[in-house]
C-alpha atoms as a PDB file:
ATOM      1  CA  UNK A   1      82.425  69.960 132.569  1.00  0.00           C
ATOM      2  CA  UNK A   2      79.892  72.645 131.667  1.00  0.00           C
ATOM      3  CA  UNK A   3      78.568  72.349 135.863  1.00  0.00           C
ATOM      4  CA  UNK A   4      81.760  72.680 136.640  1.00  0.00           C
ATOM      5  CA  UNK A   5      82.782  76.382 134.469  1.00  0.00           C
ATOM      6  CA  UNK A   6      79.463  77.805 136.090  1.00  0.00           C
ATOM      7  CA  UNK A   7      80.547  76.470 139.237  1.00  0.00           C
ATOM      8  CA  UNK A   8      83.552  78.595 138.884  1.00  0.00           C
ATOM      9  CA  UNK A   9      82.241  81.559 136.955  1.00  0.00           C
ATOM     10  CA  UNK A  10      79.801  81.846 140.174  1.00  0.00           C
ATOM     11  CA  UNK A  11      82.191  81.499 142.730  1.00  0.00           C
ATOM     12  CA  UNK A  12      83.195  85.012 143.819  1.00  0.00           C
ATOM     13  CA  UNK A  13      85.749  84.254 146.511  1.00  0.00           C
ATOM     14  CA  UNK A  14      88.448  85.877 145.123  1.00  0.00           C
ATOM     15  CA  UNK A  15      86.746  89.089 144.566  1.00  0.00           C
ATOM     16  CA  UNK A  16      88.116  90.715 147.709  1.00  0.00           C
ATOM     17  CA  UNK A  17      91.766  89.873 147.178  1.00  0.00           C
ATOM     18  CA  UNK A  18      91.253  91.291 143.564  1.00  0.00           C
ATOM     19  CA  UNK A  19      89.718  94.099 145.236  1.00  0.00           C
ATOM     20  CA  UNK A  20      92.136  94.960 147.668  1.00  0.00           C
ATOM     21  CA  UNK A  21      95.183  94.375 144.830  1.00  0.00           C
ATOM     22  CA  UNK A  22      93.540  97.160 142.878  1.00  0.00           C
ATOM     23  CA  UNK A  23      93.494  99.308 145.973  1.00  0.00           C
ATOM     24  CA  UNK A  24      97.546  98.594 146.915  1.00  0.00           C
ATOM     25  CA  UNK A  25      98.127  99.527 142.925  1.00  0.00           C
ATOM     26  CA  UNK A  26      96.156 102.789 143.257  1.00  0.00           C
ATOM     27  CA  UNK A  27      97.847 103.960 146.492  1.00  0.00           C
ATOM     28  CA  UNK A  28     101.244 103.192 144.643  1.00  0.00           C
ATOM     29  CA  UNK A  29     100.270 105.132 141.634  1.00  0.00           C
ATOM     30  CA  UNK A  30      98.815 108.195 143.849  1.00  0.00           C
ATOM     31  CA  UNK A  31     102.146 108.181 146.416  1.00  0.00           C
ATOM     32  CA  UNK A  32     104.356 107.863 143.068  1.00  0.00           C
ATOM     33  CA  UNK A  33     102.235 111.119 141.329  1.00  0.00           C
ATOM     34  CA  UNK A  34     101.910 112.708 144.624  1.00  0.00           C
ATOM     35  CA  UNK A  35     105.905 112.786 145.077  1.00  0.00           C
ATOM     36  CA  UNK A  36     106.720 113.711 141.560  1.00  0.00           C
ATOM     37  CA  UNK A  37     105.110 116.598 141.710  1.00  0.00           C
ATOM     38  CA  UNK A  38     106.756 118.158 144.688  1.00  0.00           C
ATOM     39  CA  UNK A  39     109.620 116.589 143.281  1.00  0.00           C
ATOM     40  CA  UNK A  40     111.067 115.114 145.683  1.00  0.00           C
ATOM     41  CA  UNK A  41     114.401 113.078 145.192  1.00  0.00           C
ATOM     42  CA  UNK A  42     114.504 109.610 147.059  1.00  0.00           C
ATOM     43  CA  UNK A  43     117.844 108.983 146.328  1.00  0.00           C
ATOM     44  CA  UNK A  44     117.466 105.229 147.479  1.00  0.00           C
ATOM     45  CA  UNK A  45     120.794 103.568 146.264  1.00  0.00           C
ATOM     46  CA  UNK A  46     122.835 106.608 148.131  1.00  0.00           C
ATOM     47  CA  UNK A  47     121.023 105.554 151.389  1.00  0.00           C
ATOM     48  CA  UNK A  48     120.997 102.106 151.288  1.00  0.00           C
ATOM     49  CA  UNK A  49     124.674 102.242 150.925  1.00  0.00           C
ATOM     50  CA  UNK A  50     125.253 105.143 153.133  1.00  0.00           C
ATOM     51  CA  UNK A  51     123.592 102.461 155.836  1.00  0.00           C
ATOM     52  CA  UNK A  52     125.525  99.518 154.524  1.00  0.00           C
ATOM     53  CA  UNK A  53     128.729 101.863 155.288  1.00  0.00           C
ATOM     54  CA  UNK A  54     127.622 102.214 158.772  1.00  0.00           C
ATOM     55  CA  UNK A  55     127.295  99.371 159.846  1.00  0.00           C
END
């Protein structure tokens, strides 16, 4: 049991998905700060059903 937690504890795998996840969250967070402070409006529910009208 023990071989196998240091087994696991060494295995790094993972890392880059974990990596990459906490880049995709920071992008979010910096587009989401970036457009409130020009404040733009995205008005999503009035598009999408603008677009569900139109079709």
């Amino acid at each position: 049991m023990r071989a196998l937690f240091a087994r696991l504890i060494d295995d790094e795998a993972g890392v880059t998905a974990v990596e990459y996840g906490l880049i995709a969250a920071l992008l979010v967070v910096g587009s989401f700060l970036a457009l409130s402070s020009v404040n733009v409006s995205l008005n999503l529910s009035k598009t999408l059903s603008t677009i569900a009208g139109k079709l």
